[in-house]
C-alpha atoms as a PDB file:
ATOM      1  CA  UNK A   1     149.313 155.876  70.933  1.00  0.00           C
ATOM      2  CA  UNK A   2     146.436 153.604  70.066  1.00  0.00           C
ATOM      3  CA  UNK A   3     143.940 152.853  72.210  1.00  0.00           C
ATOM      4  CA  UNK A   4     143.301 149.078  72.501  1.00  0.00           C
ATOM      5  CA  UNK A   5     140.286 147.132  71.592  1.00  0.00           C
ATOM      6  CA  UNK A   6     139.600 149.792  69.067  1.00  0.00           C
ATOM      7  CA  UNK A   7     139.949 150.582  65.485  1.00  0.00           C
ATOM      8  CA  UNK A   8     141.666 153.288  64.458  1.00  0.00           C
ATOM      9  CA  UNK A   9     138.699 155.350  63.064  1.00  0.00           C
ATOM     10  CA  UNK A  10     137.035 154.811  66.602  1.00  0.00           C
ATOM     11  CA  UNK A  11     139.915 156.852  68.232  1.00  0.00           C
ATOM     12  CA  UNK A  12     139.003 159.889  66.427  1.00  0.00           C
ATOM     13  CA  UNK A  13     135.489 159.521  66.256  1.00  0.00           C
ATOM     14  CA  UNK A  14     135.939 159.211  70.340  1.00  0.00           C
ATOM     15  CA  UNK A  15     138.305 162.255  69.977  1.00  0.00           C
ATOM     16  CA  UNK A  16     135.483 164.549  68.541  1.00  0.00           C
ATOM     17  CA  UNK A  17     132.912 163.461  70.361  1.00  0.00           C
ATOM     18  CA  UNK A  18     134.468 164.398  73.561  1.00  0.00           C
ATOM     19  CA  UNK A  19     135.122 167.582  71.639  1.00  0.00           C
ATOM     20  CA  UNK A  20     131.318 167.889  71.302  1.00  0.00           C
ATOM     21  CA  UNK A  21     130.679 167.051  74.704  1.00  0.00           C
ATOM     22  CA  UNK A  22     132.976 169.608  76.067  1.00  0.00           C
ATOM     23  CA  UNK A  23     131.813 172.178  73.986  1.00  0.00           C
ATOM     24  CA  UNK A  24     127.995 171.743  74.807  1.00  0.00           C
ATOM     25  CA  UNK A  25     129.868 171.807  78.933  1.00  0.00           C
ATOM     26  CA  UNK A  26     131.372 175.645  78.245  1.00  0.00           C
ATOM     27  CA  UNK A  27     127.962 175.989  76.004  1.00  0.00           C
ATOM     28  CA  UNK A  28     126.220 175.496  79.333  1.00  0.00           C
ATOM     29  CA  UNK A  29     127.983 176.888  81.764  1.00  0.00           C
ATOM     30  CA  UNK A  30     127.766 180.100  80.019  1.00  0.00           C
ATOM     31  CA  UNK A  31     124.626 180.195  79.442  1.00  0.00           C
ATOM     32  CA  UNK A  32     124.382 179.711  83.249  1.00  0.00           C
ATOM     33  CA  UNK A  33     126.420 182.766  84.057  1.00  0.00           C
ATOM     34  CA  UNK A  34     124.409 185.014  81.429  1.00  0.00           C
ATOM     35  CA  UNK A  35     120.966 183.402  82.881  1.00  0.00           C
ATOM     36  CA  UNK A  36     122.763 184.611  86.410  1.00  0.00           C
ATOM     37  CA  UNK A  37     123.324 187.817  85.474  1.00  0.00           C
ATOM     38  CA  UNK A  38     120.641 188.647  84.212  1.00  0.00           C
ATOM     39  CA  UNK A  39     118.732 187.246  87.410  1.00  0.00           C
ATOM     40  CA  UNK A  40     121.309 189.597  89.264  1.00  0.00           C
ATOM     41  CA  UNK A  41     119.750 192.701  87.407  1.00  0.00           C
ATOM     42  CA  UNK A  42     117.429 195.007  88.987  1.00  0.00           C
ATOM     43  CA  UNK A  43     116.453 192.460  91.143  1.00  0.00           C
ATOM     44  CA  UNK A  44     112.647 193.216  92.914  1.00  0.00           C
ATOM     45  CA  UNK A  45     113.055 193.762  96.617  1.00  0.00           C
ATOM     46  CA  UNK A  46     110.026 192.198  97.218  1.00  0.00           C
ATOM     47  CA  UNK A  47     110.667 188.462  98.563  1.00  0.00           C
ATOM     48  CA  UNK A  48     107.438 186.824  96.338  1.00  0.00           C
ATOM     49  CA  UNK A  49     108.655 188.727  93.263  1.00  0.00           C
ATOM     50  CA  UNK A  50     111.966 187.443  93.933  1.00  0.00           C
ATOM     51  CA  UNK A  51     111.515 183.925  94.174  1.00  0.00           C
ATOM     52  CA  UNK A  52     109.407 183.852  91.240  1.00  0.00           C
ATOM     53  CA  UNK A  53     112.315 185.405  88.948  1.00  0.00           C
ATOM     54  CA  UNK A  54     114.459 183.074  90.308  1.00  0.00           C
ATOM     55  CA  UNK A  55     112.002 180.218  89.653  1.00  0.00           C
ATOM     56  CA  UNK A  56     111.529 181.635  86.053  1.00  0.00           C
ATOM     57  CA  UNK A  57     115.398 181.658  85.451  1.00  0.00           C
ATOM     58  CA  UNK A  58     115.930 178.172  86.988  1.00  0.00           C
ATOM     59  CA  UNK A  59     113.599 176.912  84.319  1.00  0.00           C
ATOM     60  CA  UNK A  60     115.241 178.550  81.513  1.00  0.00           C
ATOM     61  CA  UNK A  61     118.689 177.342  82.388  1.00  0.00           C
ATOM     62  CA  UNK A  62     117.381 174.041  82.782  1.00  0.00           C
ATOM     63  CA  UNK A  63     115.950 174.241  79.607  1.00  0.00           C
ATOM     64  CA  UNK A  64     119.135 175.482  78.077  1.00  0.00           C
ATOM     65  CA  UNK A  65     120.917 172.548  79.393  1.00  0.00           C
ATOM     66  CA  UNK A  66     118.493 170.077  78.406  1.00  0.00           C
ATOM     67  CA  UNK A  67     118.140 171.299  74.952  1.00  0.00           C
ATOM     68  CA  UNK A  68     122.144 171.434  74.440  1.00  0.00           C
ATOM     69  CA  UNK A  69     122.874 167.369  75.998  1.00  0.00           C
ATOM     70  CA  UNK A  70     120.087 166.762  73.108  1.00  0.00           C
ATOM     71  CA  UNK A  71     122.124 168.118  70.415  1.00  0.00           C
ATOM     72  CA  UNK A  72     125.300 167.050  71.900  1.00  0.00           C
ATOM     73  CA  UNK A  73     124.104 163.350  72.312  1.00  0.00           C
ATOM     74  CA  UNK A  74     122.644 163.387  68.805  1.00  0.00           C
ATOM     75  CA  UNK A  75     125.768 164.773  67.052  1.00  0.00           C
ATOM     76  CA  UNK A  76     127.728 161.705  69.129  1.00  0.00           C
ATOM     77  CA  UNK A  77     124.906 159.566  67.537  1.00  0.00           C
ATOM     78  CA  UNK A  78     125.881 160.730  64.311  1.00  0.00           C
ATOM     79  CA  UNK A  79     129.493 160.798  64.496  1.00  0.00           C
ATOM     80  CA  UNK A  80     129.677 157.018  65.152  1.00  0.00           C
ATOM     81  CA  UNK A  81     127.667 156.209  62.279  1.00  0.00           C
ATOM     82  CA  UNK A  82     124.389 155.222  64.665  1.00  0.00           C
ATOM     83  CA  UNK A  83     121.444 156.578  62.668  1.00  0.00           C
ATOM     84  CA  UNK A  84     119.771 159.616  64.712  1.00  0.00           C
ATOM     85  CA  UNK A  85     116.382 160.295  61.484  1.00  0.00           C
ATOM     86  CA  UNK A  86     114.410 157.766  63.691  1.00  0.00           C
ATOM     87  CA  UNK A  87     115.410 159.726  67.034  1.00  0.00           C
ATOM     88  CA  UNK A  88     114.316 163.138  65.450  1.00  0.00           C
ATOM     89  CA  UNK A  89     111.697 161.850  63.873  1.00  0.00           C
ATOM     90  CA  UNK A  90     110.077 160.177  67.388  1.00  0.00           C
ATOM     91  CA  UNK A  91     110.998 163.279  69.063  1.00  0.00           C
ATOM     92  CA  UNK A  92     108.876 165.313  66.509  1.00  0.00           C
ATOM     93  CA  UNK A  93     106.024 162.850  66.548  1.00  0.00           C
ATOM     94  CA  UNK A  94     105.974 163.386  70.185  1.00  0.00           C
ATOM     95  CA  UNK A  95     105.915 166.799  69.851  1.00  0.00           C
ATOM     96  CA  UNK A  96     102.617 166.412  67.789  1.00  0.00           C
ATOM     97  CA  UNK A  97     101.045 164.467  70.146  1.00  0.00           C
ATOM     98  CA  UNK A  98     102.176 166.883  73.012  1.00  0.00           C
ATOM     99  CA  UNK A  99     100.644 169.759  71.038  1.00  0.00           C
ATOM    100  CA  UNK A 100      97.297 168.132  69.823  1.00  0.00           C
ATOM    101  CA  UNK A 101      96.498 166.305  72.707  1.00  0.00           C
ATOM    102  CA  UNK A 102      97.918 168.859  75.687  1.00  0.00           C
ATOM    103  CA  UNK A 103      97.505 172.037  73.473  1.00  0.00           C
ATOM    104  CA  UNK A 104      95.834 173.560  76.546  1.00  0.00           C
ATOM    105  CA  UNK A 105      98.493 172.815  79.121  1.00  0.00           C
ATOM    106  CA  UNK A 106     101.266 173.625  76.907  1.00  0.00           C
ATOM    107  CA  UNK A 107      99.334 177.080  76.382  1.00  0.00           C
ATOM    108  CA  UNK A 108      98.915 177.369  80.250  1.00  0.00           C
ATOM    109  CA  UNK A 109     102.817 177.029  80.654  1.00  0.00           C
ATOM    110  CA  UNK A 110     103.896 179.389  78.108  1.00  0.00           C
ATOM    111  CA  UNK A 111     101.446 181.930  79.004  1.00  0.00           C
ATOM    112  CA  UNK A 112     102.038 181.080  82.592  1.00  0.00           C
ATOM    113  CA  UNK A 113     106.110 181.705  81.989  1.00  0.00           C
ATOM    114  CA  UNK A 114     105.474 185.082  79.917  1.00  0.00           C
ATOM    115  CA  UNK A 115     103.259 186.321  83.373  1.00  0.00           C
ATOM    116  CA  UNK A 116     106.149 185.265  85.174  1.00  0.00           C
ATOM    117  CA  UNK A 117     108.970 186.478  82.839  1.00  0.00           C
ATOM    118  CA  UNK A 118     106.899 190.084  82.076  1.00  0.00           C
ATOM    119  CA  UNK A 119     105.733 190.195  85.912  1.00  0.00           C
ATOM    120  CA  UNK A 120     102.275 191.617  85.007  1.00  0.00           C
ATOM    121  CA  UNK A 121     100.854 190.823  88.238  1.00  0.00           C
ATOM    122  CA  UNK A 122     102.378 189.129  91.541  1.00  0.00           C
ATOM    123  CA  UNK A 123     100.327 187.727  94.326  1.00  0.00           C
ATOM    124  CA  UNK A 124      98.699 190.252  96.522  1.00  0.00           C
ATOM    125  CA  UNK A 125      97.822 192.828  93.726  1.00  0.00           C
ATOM    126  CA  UNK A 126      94.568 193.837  92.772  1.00  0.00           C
ATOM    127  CA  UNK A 127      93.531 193.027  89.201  1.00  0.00           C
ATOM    128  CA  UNK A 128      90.643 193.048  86.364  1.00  0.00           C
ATOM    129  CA  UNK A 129      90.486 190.825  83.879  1.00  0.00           C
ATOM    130  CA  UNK A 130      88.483 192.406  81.338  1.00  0.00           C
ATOM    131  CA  UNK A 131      87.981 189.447  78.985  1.00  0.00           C
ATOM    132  CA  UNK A 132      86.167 187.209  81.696  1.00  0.00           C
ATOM    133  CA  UNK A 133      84.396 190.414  83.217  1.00  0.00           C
ATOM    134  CA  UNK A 134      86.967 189.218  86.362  1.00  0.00           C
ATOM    135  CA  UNK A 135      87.829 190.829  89.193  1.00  0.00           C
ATOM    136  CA  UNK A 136      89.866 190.062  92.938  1.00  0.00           C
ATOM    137  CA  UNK A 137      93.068 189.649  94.470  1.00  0.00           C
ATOM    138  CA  UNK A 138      95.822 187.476  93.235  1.00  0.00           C
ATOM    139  CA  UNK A 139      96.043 184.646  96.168  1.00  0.00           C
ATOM    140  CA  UNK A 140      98.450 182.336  93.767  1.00  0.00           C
ATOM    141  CA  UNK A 141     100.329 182.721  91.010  1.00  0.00           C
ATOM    142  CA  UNK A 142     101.825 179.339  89.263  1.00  0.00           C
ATOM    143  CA  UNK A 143     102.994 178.149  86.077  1.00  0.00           C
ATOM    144  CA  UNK A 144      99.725 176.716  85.091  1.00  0.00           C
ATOM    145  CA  UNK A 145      97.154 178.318  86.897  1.00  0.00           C
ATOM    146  CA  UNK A 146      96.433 181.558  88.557  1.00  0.00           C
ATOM    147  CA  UNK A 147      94.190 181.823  91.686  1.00  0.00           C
ATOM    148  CA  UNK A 148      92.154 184.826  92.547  1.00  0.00           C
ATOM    149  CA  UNK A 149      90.097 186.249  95.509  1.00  0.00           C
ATOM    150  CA  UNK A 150      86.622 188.001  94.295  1.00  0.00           C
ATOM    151  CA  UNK A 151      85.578 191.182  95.238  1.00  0.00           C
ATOM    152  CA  UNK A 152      82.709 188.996  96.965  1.00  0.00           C
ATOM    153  CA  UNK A 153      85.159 186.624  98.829  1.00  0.00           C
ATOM    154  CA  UNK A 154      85.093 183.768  96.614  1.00  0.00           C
ATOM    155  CA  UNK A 155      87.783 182.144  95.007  1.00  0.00           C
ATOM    156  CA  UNK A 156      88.307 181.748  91.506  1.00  0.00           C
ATOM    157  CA  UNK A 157      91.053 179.051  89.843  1.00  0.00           C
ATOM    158  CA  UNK A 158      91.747 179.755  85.962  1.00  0.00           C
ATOM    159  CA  UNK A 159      94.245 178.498  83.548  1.00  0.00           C
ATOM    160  CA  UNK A 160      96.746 180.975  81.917  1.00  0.00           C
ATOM    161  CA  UNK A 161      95.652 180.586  78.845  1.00  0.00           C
ATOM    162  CA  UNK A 162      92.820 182.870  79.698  1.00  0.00           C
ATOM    163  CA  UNK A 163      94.793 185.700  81.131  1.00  0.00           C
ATOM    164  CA  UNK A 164      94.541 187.749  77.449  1.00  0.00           C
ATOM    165  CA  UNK A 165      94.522 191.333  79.091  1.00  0.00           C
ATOM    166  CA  UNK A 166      95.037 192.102  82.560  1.00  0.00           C
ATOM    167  CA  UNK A 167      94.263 195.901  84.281  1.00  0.00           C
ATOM    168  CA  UNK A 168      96.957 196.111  87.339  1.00  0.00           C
ATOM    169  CA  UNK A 169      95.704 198.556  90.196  1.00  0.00           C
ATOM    170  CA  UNK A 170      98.272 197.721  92.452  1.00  0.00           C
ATOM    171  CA  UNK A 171     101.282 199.092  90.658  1.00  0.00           C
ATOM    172  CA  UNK A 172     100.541 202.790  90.206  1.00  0.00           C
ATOM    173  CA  UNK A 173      99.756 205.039  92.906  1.00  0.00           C
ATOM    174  CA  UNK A 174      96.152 206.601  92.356  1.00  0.00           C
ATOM    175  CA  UNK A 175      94.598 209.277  93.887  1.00  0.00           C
ATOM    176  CA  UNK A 176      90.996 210.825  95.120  1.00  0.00           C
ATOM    177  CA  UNK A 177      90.206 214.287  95.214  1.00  0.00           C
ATOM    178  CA  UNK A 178      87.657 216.525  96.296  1.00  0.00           C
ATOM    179  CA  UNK A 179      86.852 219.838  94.242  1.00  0.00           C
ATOM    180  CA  UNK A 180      85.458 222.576  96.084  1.00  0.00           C
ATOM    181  CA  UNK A 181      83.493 225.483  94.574  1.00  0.00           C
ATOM    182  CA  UNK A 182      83.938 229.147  96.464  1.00  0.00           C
ATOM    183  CA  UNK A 183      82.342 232.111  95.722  1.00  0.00           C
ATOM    184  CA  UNK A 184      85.013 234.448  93.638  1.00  0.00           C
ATOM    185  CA  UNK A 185      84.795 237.274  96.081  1.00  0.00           C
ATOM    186  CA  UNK A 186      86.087 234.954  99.518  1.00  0.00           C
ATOM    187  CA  UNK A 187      89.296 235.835 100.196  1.00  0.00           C
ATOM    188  CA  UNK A 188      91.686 233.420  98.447  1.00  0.00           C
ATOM    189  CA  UNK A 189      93.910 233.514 101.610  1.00  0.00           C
ATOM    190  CA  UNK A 190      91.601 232.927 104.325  1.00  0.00           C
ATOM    191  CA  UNK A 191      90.279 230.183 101.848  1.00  0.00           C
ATOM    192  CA  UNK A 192      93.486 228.627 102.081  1.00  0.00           C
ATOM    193  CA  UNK A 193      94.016 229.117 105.660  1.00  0.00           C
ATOM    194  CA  UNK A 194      90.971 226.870 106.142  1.00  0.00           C
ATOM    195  CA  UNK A 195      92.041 224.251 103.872  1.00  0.00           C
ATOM    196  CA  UNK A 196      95.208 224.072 105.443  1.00  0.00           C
ATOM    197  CA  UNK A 197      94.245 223.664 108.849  1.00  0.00           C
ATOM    198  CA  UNK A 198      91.554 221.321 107.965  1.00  0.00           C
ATOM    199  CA  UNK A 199      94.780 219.245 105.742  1.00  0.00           C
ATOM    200  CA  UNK A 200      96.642 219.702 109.117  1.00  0.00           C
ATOM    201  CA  UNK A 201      93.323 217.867 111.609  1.00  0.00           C
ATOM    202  CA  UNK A 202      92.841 214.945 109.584  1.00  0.00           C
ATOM    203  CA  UNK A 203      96.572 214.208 108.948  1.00  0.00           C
ATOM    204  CA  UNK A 204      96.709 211.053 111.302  1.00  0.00           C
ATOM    205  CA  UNK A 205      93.407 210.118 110.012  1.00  0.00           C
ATOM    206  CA  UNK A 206      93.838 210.258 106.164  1.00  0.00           C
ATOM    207  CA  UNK A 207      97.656 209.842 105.644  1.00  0.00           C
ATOM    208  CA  UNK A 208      99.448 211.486 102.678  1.00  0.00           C
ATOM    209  CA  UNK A 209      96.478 214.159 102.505  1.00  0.00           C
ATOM    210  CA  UNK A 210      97.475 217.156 100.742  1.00  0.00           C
ATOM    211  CA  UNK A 211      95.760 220.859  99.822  1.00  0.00           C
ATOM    212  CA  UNK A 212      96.262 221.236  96.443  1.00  0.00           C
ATOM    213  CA  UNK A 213      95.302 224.937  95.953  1.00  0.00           C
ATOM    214  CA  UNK A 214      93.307 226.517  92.963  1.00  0.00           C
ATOM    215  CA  UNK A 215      92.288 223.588  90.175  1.00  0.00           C
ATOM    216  CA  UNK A 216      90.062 225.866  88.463  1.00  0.00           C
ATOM    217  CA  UNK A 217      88.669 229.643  87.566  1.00  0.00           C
ATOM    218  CA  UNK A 218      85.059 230.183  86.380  1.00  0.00           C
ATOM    219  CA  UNK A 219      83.064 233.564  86.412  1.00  0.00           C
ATOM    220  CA  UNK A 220      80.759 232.197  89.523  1.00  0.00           C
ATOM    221  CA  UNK A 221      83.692 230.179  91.019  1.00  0.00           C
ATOM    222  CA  UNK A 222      86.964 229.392  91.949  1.00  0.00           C
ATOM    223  CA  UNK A 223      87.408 226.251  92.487  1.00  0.00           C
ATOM    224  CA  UNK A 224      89.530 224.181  95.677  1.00  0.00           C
ATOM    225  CA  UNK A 225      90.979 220.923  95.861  1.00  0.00           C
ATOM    226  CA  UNK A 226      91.726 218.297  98.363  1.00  0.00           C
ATOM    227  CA  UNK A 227      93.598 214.856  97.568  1.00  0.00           C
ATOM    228  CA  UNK A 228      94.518 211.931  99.371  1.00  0.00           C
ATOM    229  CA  UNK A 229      96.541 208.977  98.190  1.00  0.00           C
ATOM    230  CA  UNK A 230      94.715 205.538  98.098  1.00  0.00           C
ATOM    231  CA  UNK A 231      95.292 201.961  97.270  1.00  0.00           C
ATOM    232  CA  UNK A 232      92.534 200.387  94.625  1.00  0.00           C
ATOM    233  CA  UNK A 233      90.800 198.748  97.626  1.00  0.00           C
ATOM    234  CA  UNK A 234      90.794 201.506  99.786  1.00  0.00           C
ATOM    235  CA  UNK A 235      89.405 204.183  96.853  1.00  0.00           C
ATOM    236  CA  UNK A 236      85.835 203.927  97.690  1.00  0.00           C
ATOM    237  CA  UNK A 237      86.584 204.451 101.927  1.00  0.00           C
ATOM    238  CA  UNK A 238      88.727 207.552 101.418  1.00  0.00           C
ATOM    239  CA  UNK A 239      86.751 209.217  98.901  1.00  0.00           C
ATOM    240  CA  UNK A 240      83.985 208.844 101.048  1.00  0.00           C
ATOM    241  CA  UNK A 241      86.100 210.413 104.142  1.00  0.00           C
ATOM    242  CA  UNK A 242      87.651 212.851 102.249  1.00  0.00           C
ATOM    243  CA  UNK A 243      84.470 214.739 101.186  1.00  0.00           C
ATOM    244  CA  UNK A 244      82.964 214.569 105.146  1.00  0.00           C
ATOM    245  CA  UNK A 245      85.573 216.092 106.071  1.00  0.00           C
ATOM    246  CA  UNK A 246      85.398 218.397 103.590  1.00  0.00           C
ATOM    247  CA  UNK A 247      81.372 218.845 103.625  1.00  0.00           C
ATOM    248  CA  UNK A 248      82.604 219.460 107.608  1.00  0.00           C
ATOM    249  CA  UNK A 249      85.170 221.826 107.160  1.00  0.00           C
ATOM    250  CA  UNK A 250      82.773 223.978 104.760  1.00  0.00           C
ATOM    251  CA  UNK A 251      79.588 223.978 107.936  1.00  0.00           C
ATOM    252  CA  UNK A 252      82.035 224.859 110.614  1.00  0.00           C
ATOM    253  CA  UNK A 253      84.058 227.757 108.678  1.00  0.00           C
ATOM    254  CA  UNK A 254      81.128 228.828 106.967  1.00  0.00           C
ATOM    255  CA  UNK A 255      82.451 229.144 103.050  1.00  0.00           C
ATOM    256  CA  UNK A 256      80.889 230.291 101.060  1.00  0.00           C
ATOM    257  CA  UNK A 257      79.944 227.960  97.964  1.00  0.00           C
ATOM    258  CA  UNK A 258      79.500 229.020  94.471  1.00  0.00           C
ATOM    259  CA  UNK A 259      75.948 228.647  93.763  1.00  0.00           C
ATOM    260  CA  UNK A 260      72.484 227.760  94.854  1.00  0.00           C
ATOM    261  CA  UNK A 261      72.511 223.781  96.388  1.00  0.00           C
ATOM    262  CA  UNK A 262      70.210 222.685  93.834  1.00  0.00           C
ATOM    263  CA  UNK A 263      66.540 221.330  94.822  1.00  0.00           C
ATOM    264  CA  UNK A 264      66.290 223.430  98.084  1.00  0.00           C
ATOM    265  CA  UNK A 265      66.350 227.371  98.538  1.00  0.00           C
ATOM    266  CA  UNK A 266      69.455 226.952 100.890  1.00  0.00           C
ATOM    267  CA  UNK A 267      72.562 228.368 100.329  1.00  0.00           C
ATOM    268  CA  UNK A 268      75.532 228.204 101.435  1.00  0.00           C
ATOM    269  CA  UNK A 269      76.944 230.107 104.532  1.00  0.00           C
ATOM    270  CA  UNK A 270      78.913 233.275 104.122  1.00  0.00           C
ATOM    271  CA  UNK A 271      76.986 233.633 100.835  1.00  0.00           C
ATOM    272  CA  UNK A 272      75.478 237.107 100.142  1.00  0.00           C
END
């Protein structure tokens, strides 16, 4: 059956480009389901990570679709004998222009889509940047720029581009410890006794602190150590409130430290 108004060599011409059409559909629409898939993966439980993923994948299937109705509509071009060089050509022209006269924005998007894609740092963590001698807390994260708090409260705005090598504090649990020297002949046991109880006191005041036991064995000492987990803005505070207690714990039980304390004629008590 011929449809009317229309040569015959139209019919199949329409024919196939329906065929191309329908293709670049299923072309498409799987593409979706992979992109949703792999959205669906070891997804973060963390709401900020999450809608940035999801932002990031809604970009690349819209970029999948918009690159496949391109070919599609420039194949149907083709197949009714419309000319498509002049098409390619104007689209490649204007990807020249994009690229000499936006170079910097289309850097920012790429770089910003990478940050997303590679999730190298999310709003909220600390981070250095130690190309622009940069540090503070990520406040915003976008596709073009990223916005940071300084470590002296002020707020910095820089383009992507210039994210080359970031240091992420936030992601890694870190540590401070405190290493205490004791004379070799205290008793190891009523060393640890004292540790222990002193772990036990500050509990509620330095969460997660912990008595690791014997770091260390030199001929004038054996040394102790204390840790307490800490977050990279919190280092500085703990370490300092770790040792007092420590320094504390040492006046009140009297151990004896390894050594002279240099620059006085003190030493320390229990020592013979």
């Amino acid at each position: 059956m011929k449809l009317p108004h229309l040569p015959t060599h139209w019919e199949s011409r329409l024919v196939e480009v329906l065929l191309v059409f329908l293709v670049a559909a299923i072309i498409v629409r799987v593409g979706r389901r992979v992109i949703g898939r792999l959205e669906g993966i070891r997804a973060p439980a963390d709401e900020l990570r999450r809608a940035r993923r999801s932002t990031l994948y809604r970009l690349l299937t819209s970029g999948l679709r918009y690159l496949v109705d391109f070919i599609a509509l420039i194949m149907a071009l083709d197949l009714f004998g419309i000319p498509t060089g002049s098409l390619v050509a104007g689209a490649g022209i204007l990807g020249l222009a994009v690229g000499f006269g936006a170079q910097g924005l289309v850097q920012d998007l790429v770089t910003g889509l990478f940050i997303l894609y590679e999730d190298q740092y999310a709003v909220g963590d600390q981070i250095t940047l130690p190309a622009l001698s940069l540090s503070g807390t990520v406040m915003e994260l976008g596709i073009r720029i990223t916005r940071l708090r300084g470590t002296a409260g002020e707020e910095i705005i820089l383009p992507n581009r210039l994210v080359l090598e970031v240091q992420n504090h936030s992601r890694q649990a870190t540590s401070v410890s405190v290493n205490v020297p004791i004379a070799p002949d205290f008793d190891p046991e009523a060393a640890r006794r004292t540790f222990q109880h002193m772990v036990d006191e500050v509990e509620h005041e330095i969460p997660g602190v912990n008595l690791l036991g014997v770091v260390d064995i030199q001929p004038g000492a054996v040394v102790w150590a204390v840790s307490a987990p800490v977050q990279y803005a919190t280092t500085a505070k703990i370490g300092y409130q770790l040792r007092e207690v420590v320094a504390r714990t040492i006046y009140q039980a009297g151990l004896p430290l390894a050594g002279n304390v240099k620059g006085t004629g003190w030493t320390s008590p229990g020592t013979k």
